[in-house]
N, C-alpha and C. Protein backbone atom coordinates (compact mmCIF):
# COMPACT_ATOMS: atom_id res chain seq x y z
N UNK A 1 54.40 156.54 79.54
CA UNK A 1 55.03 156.46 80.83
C UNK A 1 54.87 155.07 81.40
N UNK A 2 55.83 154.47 82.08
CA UNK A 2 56.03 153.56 82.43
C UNK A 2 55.16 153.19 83.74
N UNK A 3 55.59 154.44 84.59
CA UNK A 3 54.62 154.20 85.89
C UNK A 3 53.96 156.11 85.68
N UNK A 4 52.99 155.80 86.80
CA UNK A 4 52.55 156.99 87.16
C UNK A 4 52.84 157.03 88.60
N UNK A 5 53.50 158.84 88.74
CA UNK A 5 53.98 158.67 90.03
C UNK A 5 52.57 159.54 91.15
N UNK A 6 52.52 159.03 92.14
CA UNK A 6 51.50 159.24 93.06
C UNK A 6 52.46 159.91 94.26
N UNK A 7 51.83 161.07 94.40
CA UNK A 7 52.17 162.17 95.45
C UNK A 7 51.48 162.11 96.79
N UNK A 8 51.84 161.78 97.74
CA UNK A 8 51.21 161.40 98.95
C UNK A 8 51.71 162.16 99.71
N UNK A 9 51.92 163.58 99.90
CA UNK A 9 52.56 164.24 100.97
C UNK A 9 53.93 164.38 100.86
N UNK A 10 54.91 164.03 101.75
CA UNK A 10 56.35 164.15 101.35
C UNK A 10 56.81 162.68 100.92
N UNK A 11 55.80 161.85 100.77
CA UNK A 11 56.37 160.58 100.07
C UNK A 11 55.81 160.53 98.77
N UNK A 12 56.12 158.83 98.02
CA UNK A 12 55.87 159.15 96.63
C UNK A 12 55.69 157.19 96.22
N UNK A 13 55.01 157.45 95.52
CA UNK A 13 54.46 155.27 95.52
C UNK A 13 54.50 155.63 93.85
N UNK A 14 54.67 154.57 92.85
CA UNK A 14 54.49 154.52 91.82
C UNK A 14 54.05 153.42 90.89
N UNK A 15 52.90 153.58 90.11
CA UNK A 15 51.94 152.47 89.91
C UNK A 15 52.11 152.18 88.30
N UNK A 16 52.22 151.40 88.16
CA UNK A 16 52.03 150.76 86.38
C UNK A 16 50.92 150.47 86.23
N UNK A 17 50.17 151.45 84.92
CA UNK A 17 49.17 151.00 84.93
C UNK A 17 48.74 149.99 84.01
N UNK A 18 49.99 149.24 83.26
CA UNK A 18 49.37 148.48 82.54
C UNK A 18 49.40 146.80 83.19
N UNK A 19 50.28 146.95 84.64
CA UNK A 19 49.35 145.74 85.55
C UNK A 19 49.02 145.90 86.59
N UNK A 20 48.54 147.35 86.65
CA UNK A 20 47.82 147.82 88.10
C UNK A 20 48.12 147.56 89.38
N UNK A 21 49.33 147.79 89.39
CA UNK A 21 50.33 147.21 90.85
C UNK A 21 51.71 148.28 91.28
N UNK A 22 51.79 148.80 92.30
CA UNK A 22 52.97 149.37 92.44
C UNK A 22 53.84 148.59 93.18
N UNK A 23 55.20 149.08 92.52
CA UNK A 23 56.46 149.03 92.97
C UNK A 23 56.77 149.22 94.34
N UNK A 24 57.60 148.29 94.71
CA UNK A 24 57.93 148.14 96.24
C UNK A 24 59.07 147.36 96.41
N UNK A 25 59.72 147.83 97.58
CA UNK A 25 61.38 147.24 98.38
C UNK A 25 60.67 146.86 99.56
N UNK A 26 60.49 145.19 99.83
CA UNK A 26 60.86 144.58 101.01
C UNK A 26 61.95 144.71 101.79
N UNK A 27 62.71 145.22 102.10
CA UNK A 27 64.19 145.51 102.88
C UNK A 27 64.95 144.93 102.35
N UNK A 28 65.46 144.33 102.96
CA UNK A 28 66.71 142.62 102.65
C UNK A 28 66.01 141.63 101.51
N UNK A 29 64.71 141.64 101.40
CA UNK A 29 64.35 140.86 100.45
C UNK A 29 64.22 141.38 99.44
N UNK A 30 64.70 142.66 98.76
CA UNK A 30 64.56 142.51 97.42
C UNK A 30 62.94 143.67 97.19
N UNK A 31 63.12 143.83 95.61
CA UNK A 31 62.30 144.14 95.48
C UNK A 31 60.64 143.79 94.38
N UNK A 32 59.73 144.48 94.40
CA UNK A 32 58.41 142.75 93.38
C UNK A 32 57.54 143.95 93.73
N UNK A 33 56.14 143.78 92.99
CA UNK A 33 55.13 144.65 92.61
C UNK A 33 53.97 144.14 93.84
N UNK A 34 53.24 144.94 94.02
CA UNK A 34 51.95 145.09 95.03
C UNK A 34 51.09 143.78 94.55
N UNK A 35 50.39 143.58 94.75
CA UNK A 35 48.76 142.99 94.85
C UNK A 35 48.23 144.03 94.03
N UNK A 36 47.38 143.36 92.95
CA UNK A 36 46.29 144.22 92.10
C UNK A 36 45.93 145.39 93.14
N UNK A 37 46.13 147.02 92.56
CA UNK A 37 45.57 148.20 93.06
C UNK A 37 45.29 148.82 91.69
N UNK A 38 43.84 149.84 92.20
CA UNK A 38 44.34 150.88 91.10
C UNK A 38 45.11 152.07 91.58
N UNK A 39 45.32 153.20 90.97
CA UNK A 39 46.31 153.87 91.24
C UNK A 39 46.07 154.99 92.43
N UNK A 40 44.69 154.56 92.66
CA UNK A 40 43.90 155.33 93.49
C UNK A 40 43.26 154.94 94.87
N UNK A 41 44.41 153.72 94.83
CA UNK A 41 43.64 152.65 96.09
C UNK A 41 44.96 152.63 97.08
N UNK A 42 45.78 153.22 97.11
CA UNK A 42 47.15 152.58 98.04
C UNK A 42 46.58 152.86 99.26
N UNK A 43 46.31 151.33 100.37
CA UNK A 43 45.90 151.51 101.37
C UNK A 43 47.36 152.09 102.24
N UNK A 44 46.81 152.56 103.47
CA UNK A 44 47.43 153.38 104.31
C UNK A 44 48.66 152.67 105.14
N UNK A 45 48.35 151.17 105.30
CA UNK A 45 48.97 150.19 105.85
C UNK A 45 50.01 149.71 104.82
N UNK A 46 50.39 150.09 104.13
CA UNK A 46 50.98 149.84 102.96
C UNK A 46 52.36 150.36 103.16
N UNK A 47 53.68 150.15 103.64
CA UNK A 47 54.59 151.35 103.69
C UNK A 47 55.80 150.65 102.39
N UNK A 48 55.77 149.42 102.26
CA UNK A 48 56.83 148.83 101.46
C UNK A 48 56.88 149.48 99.50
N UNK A 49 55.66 150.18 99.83
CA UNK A 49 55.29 150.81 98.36
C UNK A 49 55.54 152.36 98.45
N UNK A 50 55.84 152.77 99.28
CA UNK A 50 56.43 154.45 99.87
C UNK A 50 57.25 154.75 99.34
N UNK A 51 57.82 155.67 99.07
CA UNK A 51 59.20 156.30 99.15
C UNK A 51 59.23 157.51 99.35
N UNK A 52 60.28 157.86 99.67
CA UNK A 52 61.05 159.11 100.50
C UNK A 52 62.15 160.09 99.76
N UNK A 53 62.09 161.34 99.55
CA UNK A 53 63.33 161.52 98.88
C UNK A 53 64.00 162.17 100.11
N UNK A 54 65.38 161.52 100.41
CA UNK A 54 65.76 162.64 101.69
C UNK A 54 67.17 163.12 101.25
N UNK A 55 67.96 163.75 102.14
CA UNK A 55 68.89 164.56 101.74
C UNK A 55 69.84 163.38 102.10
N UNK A 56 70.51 162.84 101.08
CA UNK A 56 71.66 161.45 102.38
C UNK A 56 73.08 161.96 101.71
N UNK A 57 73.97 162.02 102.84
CA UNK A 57 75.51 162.78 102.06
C UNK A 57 76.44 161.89 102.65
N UNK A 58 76.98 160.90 101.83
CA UNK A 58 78.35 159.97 102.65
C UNK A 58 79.40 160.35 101.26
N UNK A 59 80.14 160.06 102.34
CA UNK A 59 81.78 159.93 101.93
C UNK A 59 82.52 158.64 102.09
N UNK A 60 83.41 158.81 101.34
CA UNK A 60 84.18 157.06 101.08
C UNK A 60 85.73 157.62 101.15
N UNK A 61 86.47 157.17 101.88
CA UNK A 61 87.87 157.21 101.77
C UNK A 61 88.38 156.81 100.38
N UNK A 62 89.18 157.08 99.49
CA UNK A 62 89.64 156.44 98.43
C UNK A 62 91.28 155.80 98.66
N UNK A 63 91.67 156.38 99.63
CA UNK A 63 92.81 156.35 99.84
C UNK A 63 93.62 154.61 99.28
N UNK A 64 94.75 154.28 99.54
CA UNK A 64 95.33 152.77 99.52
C UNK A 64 94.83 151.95 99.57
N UNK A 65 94.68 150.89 99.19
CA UNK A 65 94.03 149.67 99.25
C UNK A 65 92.55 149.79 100.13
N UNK A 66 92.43 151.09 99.38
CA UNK A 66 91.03 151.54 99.83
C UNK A 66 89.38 150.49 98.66
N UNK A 67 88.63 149.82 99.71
CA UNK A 67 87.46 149.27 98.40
C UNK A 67 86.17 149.63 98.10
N UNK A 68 86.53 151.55 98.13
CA UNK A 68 85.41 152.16 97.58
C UNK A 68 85.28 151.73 96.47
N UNK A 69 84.09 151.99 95.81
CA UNK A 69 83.54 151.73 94.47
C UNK A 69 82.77 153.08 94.03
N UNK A 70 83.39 154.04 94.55
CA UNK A 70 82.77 155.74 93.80
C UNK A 70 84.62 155.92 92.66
N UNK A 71 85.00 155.35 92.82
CA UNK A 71 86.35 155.72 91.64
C UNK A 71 85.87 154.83 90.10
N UNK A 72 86.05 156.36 88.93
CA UNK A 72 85.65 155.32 87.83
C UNK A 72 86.57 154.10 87.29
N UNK A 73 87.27 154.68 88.22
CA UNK A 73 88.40 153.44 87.92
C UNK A 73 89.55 153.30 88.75
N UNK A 74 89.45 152.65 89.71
CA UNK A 74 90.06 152.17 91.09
C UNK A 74 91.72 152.04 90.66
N UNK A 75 91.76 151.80 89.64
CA UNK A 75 93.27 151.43 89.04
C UNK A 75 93.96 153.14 89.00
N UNK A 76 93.12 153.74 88.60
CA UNK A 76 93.39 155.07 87.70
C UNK A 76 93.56 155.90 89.16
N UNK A 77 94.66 155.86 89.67
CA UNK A 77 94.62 156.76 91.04
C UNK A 77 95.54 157.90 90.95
N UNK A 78 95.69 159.10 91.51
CA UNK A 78 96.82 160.28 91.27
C UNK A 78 97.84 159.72 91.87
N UNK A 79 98.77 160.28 92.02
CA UNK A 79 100.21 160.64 93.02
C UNK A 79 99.88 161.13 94.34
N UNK A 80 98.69 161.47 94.57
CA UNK A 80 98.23 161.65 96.34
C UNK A 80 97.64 160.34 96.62
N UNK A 81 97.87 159.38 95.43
CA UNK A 81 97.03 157.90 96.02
C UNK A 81 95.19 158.45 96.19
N UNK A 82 94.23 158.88 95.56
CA UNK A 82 92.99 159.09 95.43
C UNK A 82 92.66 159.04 93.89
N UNK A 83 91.39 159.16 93.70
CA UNK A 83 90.51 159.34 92.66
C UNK A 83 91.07 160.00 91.69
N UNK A 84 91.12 160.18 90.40
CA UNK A 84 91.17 161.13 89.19
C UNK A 84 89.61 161.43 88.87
N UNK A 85 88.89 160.48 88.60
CA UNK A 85 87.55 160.67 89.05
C UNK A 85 86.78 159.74 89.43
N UNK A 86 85.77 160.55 89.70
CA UNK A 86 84.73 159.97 90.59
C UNK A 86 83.67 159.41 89.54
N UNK A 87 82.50 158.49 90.36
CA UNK A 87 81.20 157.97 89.49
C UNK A 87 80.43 158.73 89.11
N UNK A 88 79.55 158.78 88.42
CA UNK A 88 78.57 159.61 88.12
C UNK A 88 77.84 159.92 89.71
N UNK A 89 77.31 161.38 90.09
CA UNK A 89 76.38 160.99 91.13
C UNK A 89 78.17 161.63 92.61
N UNK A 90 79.18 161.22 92.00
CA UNK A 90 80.04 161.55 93.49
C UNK A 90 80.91 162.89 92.73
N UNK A 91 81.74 163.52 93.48
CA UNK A 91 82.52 164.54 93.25
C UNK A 91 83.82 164.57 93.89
N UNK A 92 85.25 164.62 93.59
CA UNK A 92 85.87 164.71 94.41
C UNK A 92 86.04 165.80 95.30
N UNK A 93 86.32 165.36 95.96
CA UNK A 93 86.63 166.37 97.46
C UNK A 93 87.94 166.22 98.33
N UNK A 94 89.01 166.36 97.97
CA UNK A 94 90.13 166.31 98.70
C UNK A 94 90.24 165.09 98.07
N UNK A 95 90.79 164.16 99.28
CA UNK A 95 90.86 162.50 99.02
C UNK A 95 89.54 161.69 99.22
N UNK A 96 88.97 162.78 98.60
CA UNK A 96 87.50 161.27 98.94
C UNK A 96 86.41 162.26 97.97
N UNK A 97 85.71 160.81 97.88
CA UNK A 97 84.77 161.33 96.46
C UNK A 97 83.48 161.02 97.42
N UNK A 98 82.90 162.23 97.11
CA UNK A 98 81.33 162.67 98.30
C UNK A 98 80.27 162.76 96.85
N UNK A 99 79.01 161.84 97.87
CA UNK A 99 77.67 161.49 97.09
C UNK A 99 77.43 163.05 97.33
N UNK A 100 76.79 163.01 95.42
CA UNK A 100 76.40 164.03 95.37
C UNK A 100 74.66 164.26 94.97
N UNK A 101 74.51 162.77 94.77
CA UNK A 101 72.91 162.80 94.47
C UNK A 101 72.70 161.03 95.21
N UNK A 102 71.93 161.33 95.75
CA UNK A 102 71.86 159.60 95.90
C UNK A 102 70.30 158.98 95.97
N UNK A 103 69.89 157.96 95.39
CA UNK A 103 68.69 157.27 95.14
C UNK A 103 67.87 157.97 96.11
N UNK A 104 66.64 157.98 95.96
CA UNK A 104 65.34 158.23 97.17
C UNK A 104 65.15 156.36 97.71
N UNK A 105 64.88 156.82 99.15
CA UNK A 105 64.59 155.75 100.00
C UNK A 105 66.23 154.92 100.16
N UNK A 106 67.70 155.21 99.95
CA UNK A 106 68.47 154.94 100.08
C UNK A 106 69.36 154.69 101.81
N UNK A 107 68.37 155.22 102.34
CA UNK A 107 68.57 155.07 103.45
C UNK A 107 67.68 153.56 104.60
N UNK A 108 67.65 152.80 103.63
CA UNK A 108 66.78 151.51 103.86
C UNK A 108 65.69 151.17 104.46
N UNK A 109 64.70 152.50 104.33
CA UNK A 109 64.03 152.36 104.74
C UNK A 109 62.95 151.54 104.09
């Protein structure tokens, strides 16, 4: 296993143990590994190493010169002008292709 995942309540941090550092999203900056921890040390002040799985449900218009990016192929549109299909992860739904699974912590936190 690549990381080991650490259960903290309804969140979730995940540590590599072969350089003893977990994974973390600075916001806007991107994301880079902790400061030496072991897997048993994540101080409390720590939130950039968290994560969250929450329920997040958006929708994207596909319609005309629409610049979603849930169509597997933006070119490939029906005769109602929408999706034939959707990305992995969306579903169509009428004229619009709805997230059907989406990353944990996707909500930027």
């Amino acid at each position: 296993e690549r990381f080991t995942v650490v259960h903290l309540g309804g969140q979730f941090a995940f540590h590599n143990p072969t350089y003893n550092r977990f994974i973390r999203i600075r916001g806007k900056d991107g994301s880079d590994t902790s400061d030496v921890k072991n897997v048993d040390e994540l101080p409390s002040g720590w939130t950039w190493e968290r994560f969250e799985i929450i329920n997040a449900k958006f929708t994207c218009a596909t319609g005309k010169d629409s610049k979603c990016k849930s169509c597997k192929n933006p070119n490939d549109r029906t005769v109602n002008d929408h999706c034939a299909l959707c990305n992995d992860g969306w579903e169509l739904k009428g004229t619009k292709c709805e997230a059907v699974a989406c990353p944990a912590n996707s909500n930027g936190k």
